[in-house]
PDB file of N, CA and C in Angstrom:
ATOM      1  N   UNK A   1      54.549 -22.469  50.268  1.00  0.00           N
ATOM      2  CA  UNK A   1      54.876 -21.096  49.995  1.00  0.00           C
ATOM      3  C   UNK A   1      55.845 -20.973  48.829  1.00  0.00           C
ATOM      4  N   UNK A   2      56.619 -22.002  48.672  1.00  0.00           N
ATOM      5  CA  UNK A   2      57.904 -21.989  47.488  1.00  0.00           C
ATOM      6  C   UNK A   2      57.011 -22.190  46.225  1.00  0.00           C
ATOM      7  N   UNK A   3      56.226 -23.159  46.408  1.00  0.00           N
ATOM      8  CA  UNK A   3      55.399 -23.151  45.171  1.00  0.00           C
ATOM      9  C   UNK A   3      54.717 -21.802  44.779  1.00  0.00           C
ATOM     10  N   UNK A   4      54.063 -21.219  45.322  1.00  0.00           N
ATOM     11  CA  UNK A   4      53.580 -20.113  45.407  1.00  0.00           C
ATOM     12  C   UNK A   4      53.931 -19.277  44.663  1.00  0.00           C
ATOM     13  N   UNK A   5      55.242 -19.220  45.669  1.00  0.00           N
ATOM     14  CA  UNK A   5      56.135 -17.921  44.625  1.00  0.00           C
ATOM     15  C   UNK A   5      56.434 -18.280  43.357  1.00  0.00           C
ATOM     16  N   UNK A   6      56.691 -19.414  43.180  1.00  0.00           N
ATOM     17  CA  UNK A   6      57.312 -19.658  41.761  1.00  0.00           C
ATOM     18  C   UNK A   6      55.967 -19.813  40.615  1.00  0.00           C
ATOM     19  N   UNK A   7      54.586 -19.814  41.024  1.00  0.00           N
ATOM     20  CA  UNK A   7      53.794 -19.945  40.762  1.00  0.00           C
ATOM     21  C   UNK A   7      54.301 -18.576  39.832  1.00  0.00           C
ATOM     22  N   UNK A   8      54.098 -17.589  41.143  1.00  0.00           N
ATOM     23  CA  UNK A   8      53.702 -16.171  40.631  1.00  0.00           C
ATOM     24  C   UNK A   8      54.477 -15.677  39.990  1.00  0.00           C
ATOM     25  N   UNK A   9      55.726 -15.854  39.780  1.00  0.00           N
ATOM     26  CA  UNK A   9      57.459 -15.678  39.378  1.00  0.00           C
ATOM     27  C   UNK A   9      56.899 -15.665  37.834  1.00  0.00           C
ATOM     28  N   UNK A  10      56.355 -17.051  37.995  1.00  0.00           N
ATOM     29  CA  UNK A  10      56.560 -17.731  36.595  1.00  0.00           C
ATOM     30  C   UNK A  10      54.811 -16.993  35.698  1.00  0.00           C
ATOM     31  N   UNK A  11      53.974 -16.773  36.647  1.00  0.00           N
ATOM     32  CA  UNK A  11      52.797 -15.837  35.840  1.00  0.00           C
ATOM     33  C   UNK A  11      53.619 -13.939  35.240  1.00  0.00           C
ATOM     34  N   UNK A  12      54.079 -13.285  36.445  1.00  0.00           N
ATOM     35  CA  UNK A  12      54.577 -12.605  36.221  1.00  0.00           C
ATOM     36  C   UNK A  12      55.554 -12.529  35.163  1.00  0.00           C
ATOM     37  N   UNK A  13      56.398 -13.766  34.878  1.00  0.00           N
ATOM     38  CA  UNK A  13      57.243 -13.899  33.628  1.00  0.00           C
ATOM     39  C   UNK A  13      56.348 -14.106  32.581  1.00  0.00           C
ATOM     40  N   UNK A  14      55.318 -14.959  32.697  1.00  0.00           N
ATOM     41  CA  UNK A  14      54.117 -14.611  31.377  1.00  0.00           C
ATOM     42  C   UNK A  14      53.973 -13.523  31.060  1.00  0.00           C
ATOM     43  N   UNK A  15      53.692 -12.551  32.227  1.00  0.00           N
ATOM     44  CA  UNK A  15      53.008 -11.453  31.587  1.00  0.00           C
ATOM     45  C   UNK A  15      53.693 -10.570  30.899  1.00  0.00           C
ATOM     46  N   UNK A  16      55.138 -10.337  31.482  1.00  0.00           N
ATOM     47  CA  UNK A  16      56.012  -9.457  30.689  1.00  0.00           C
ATOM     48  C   UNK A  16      56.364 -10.087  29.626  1.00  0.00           C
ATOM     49  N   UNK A  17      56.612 -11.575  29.041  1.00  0.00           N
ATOM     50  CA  UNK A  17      56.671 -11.565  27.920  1.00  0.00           C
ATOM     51  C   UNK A  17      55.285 -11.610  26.633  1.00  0.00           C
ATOM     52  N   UNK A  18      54.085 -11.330  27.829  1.00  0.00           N
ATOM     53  CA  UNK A  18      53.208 -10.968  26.923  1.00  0.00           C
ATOM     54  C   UNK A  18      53.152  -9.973  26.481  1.00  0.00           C
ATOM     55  N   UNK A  19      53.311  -9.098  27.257  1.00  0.00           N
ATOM     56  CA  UNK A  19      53.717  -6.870  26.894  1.00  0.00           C
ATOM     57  C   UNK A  19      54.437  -6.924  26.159  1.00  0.00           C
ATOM     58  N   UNK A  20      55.925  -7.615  25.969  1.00  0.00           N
ATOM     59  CA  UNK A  20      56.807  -7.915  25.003  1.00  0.00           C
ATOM     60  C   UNK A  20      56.566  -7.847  23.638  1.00  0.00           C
ATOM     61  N   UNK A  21      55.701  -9.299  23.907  1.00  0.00           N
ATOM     62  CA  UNK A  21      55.660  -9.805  22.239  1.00  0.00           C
ATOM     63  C   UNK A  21      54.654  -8.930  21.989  1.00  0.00           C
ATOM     64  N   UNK A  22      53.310  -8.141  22.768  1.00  0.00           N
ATOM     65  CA  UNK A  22      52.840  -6.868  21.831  1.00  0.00           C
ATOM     66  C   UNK A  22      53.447  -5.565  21.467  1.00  0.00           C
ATOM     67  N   UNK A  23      54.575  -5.373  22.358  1.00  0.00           N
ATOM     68  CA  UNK A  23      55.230  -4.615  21.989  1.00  0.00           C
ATOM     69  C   UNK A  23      55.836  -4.529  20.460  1.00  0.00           C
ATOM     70  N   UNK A  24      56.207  -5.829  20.231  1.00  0.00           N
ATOM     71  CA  UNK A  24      57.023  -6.038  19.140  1.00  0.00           C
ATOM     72  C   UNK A  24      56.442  -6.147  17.980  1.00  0.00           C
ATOM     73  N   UNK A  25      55.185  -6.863  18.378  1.00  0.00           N
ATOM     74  CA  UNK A  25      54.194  -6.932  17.398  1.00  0.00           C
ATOM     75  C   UNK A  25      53.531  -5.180  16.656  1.00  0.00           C
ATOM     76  N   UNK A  26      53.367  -4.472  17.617  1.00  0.00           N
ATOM     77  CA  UNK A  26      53.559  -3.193  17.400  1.00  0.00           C
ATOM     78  C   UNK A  26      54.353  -2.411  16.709  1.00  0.00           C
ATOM     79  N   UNK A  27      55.701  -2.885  17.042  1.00  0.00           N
ATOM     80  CA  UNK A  27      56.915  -2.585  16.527  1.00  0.00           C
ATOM     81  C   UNK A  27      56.915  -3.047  15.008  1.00  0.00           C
ATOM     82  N   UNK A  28      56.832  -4.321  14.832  1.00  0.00           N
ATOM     83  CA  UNK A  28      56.440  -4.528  13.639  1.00  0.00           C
ATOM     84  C   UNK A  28      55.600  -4.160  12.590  1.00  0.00           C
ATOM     85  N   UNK A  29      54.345  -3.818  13.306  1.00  0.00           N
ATOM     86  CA  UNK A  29      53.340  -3.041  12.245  1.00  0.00           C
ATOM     87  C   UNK A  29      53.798  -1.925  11.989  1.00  0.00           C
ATOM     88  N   UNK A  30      54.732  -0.918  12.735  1.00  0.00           N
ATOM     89  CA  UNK A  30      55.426   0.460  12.452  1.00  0.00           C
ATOM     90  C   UNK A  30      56.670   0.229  11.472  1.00  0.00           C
ATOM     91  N   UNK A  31      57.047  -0.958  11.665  1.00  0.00           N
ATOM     92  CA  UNK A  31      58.347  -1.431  10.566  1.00  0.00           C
ATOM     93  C   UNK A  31      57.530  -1.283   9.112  1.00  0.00           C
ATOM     94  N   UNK A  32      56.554  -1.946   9.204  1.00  0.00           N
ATOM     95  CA  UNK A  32      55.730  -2.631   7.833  1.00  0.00           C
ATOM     96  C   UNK A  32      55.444  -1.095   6.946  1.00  0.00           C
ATOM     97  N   UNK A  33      54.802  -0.428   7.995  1.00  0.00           N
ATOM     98  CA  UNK A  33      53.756   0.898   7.682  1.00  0.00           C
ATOM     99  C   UNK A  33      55.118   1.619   7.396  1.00  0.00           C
ATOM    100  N   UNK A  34      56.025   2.156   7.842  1.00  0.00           N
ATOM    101  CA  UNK A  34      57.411   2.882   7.458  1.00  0.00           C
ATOM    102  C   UNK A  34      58.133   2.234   5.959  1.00  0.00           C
ATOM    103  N   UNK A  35      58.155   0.828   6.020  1.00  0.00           N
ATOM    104  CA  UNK A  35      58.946   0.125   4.427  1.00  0.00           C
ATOM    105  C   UNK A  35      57.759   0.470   3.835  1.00  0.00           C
ATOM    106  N   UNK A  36      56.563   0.808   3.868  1.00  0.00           N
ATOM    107  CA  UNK A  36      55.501   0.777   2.619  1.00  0.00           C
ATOM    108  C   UNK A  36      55.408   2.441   2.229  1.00  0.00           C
ATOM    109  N   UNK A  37      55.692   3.409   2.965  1.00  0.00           N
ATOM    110  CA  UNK A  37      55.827   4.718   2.770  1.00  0.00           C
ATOM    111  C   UNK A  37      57.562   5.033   2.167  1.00  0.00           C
ATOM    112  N   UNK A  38      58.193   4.375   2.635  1.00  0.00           N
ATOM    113  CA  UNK A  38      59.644   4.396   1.856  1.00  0.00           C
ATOM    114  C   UNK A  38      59.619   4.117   0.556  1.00  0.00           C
ATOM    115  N   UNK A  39      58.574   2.974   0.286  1.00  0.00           N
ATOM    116  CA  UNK A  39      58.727   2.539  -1.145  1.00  0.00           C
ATOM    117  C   UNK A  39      57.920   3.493  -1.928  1.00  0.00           C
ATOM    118  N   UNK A  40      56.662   4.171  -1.525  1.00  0.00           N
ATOM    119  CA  UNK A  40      56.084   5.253  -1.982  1.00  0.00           C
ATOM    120  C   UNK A  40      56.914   6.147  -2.283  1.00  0.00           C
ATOM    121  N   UNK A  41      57.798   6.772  -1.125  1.00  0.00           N
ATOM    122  CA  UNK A  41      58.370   7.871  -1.647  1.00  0.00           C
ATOM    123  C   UNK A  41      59.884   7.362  -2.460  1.00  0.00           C
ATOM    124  N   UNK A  42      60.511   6.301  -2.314  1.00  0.00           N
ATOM    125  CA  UNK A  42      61.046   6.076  -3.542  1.00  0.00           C
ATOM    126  C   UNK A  42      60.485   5.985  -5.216  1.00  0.00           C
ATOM    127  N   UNK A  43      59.222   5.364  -5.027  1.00  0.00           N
ATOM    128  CA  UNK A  43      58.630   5.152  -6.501  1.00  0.00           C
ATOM    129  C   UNK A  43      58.487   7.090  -7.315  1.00  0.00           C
ATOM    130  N   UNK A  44      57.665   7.697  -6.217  1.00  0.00           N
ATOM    131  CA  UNK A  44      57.706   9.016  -6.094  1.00  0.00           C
ATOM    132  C   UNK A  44      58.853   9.722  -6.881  1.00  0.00           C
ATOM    133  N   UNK A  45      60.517   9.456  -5.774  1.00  0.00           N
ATOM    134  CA  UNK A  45      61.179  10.050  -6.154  1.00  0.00           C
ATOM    135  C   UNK A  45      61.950   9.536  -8.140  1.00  0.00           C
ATOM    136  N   UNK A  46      61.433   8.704  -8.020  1.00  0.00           N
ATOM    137  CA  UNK A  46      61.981   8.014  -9.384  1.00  0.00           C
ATOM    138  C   UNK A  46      60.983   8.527 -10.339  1.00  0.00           C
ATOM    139  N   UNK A  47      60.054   8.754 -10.263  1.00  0.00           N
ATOM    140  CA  UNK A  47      58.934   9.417 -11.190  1.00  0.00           C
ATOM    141  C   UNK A  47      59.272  11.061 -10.828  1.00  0.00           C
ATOM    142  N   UNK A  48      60.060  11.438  -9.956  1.00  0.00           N
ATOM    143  CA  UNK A  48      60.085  12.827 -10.272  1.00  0.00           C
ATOM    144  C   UNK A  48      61.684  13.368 -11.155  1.00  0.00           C
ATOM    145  N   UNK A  49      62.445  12.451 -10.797  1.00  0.00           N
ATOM    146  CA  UNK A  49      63.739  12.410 -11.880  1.00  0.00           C
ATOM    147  C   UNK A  49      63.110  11.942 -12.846  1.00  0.00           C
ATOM    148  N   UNK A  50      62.753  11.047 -13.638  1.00  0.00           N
ATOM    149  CA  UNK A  50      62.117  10.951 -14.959  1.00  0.00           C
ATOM    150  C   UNK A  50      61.618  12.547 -15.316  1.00  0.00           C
ATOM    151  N   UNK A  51      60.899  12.965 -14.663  1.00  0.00           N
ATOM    152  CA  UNK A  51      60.080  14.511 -15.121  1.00  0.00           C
ATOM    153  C   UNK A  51      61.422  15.397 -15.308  1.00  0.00           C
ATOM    154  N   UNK A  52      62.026  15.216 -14.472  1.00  0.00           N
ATOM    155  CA  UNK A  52      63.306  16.457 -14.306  1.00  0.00           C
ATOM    156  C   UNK A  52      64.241  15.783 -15.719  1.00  0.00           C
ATOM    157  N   UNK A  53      64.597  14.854 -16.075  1.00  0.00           N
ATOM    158  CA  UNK A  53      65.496  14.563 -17.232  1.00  0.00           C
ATOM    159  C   UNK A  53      64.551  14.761 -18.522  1.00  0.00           C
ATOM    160  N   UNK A  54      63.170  14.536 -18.651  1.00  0.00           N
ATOM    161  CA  UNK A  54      62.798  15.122 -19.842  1.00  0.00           C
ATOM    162  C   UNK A  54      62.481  16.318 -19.523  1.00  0.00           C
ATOM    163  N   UNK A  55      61.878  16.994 -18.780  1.00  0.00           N
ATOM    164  CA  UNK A  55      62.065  18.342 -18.802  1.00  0.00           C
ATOM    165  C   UNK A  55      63.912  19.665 -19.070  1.00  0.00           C
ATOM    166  N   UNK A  56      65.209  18.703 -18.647  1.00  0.00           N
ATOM    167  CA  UNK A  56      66.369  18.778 -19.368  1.00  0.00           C
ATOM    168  C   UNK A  56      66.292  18.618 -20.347  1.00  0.00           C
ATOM    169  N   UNK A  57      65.317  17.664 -20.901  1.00  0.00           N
ATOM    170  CA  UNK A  57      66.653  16.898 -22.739  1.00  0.00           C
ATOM    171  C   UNK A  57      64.945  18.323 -23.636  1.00  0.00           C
ATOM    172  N   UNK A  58      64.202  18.650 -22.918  1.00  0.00           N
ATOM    173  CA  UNK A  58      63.203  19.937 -23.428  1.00  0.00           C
ATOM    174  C   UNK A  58      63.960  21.109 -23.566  1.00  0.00           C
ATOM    175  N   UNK A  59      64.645  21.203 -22.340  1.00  0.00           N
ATOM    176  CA  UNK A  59      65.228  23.416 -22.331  1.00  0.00           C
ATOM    177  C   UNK A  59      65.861  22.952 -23.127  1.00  0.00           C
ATOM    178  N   UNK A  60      66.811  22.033 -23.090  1.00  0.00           N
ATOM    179  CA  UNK A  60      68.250  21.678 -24.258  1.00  0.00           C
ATOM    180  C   UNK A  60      67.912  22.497 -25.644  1.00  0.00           C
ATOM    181  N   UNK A  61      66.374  21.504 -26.094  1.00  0.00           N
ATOM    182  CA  UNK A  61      65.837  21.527 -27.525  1.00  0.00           C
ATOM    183  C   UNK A  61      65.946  22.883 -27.624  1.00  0.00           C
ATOM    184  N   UNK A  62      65.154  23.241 -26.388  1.00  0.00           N
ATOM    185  CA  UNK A  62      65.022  25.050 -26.589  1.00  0.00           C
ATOM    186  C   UNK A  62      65.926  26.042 -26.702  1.00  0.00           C
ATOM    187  N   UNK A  63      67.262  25.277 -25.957  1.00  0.00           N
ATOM    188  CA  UNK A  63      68.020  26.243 -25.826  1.00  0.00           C
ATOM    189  C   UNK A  63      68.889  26.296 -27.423  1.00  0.00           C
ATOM    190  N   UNK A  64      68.592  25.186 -27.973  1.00  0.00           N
ATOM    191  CA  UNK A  64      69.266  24.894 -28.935  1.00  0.00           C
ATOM    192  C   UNK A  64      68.564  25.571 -30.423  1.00  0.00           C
ATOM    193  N   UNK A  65      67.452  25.158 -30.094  1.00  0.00           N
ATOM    194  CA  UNK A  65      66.334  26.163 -31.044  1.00  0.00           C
ATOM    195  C   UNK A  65      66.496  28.293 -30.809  1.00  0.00           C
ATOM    196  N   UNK A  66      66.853  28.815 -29.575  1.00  0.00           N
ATOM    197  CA  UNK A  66      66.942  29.508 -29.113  1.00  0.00           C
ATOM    198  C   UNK A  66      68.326  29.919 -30.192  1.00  0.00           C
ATOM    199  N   UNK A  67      69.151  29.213 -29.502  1.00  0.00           N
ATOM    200  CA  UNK A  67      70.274  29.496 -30.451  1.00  0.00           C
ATOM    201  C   UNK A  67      70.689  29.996 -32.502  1.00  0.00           C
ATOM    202  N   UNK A  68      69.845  28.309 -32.516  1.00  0.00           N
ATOM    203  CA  UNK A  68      69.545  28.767 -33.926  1.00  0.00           C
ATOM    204  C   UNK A  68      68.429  29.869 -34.792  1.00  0.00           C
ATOM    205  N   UNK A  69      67.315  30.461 -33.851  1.00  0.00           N
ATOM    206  CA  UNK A  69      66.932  31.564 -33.976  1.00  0.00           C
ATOM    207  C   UNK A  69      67.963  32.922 -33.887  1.00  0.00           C
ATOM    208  N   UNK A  70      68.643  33.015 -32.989  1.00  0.00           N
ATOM    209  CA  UNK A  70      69.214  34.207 -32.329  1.00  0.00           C
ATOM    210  C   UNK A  70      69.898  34.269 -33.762  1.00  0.00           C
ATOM    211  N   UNK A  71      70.646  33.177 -33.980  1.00  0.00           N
ATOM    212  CA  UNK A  71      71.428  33.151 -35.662  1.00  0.00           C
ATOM    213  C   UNK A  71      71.145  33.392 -37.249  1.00  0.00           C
ATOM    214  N   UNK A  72      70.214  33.127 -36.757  1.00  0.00           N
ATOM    215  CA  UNK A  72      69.327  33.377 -38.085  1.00  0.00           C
ATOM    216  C   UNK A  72      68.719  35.021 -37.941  1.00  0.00           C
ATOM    217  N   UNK A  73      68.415  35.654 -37.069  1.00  0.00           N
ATOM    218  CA  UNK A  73      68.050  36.897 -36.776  1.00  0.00           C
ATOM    219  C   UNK A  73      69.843  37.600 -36.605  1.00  0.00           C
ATOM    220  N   UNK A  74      70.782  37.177 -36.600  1.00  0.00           N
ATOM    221  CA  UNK A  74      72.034  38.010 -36.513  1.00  0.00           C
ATOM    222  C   UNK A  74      71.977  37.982 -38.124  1.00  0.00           C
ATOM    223  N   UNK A  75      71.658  36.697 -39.133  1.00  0.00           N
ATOM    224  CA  UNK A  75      72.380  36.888 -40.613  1.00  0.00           C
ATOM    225  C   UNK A  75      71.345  37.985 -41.005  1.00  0.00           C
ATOM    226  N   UNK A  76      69.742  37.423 -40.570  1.00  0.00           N
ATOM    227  CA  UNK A  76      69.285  38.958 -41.272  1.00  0.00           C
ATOM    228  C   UNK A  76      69.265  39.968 -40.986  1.00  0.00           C
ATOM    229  N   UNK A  77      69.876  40.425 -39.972  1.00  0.00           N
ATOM    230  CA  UNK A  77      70.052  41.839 -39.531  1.00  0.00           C
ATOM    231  C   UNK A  77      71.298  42.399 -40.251  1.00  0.00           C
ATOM    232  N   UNK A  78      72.147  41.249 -40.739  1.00  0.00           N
ATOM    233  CA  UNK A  78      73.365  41.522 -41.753  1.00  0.00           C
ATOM    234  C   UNK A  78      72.792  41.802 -42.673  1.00  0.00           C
ATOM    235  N   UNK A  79      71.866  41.470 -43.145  1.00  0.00           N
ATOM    236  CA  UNK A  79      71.690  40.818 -44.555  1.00  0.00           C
ATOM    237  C   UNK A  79      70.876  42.727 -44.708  1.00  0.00           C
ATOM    238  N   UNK A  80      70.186  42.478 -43.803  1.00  0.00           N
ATOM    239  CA  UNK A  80      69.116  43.913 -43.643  1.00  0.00           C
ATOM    240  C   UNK A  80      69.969  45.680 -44.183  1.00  0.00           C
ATOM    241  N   UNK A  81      71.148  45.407 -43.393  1.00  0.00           N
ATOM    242  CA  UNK A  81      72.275  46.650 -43.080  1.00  0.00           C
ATOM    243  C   UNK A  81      72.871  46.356 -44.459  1.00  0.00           C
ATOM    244  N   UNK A  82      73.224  45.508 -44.874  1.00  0.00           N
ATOM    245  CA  UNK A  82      73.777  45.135 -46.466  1.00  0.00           C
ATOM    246  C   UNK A  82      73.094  46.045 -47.325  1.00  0.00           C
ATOM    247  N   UNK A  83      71.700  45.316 -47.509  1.00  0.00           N
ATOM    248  CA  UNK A  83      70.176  46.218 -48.248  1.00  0.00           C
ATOM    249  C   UNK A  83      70.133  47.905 -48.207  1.00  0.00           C
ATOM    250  N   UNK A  84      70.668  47.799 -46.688  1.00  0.00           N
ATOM    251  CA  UNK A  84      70.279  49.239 -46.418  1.00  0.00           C
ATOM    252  C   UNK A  84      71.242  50.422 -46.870  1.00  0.00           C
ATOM    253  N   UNK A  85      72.393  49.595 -46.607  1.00  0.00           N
ATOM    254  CA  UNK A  85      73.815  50.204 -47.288  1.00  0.00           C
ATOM    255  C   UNK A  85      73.556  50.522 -48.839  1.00  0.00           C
ATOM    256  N   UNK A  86      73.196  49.605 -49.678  1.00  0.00           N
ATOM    257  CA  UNK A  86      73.359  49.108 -50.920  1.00  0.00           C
ATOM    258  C   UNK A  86      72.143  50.798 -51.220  1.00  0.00           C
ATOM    259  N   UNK A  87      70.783  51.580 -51.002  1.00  0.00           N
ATOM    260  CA  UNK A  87      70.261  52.303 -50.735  1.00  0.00           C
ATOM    261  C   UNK A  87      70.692  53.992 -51.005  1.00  0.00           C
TER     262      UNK A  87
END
């Protein structure tokens, strides 16, 4: 009967460390599948800052072009009222 039990002790200890190690094994494929979507959405997020800093160093140009229009339309509107004076 001692044998027995320890028979079964020791199947029963098989089996839970068989549920175990699929457990883990499980566990692991959810580790794998989670680091491979992390690295997606890191690569992701690094390709979307690239877009966002040249789309910055763009308005800049614009804003800077913007500027030097607005200036050039203030001298001739001087320049215009000068003309118009001079009339």
């Amino acid at each position: 009967m001692i044998c027995r039990t320890s028979y079964h002790e020791y199947k029963r200890l098989i089996d839970e460390v068989l549920i175990l190690t699929h457990e883990y094994k499980r566990l692991i494929d959810e580790v794998l599948i989670l680091t491979d979507e992390y690295k997606r959405l890191t690569h992701e997020y690094k390709r979307l800052i690239d877009e966002v800093l040249i789309l910055t160093d763009e308005y800049k140009r614009l804003i800077d072009e913007y500027k030097r229009l607005t200036d050039e339309v203030l001298i001739l509107t001087d320049e215009y009222k000068r003309l118009t004076d001079e009339y």
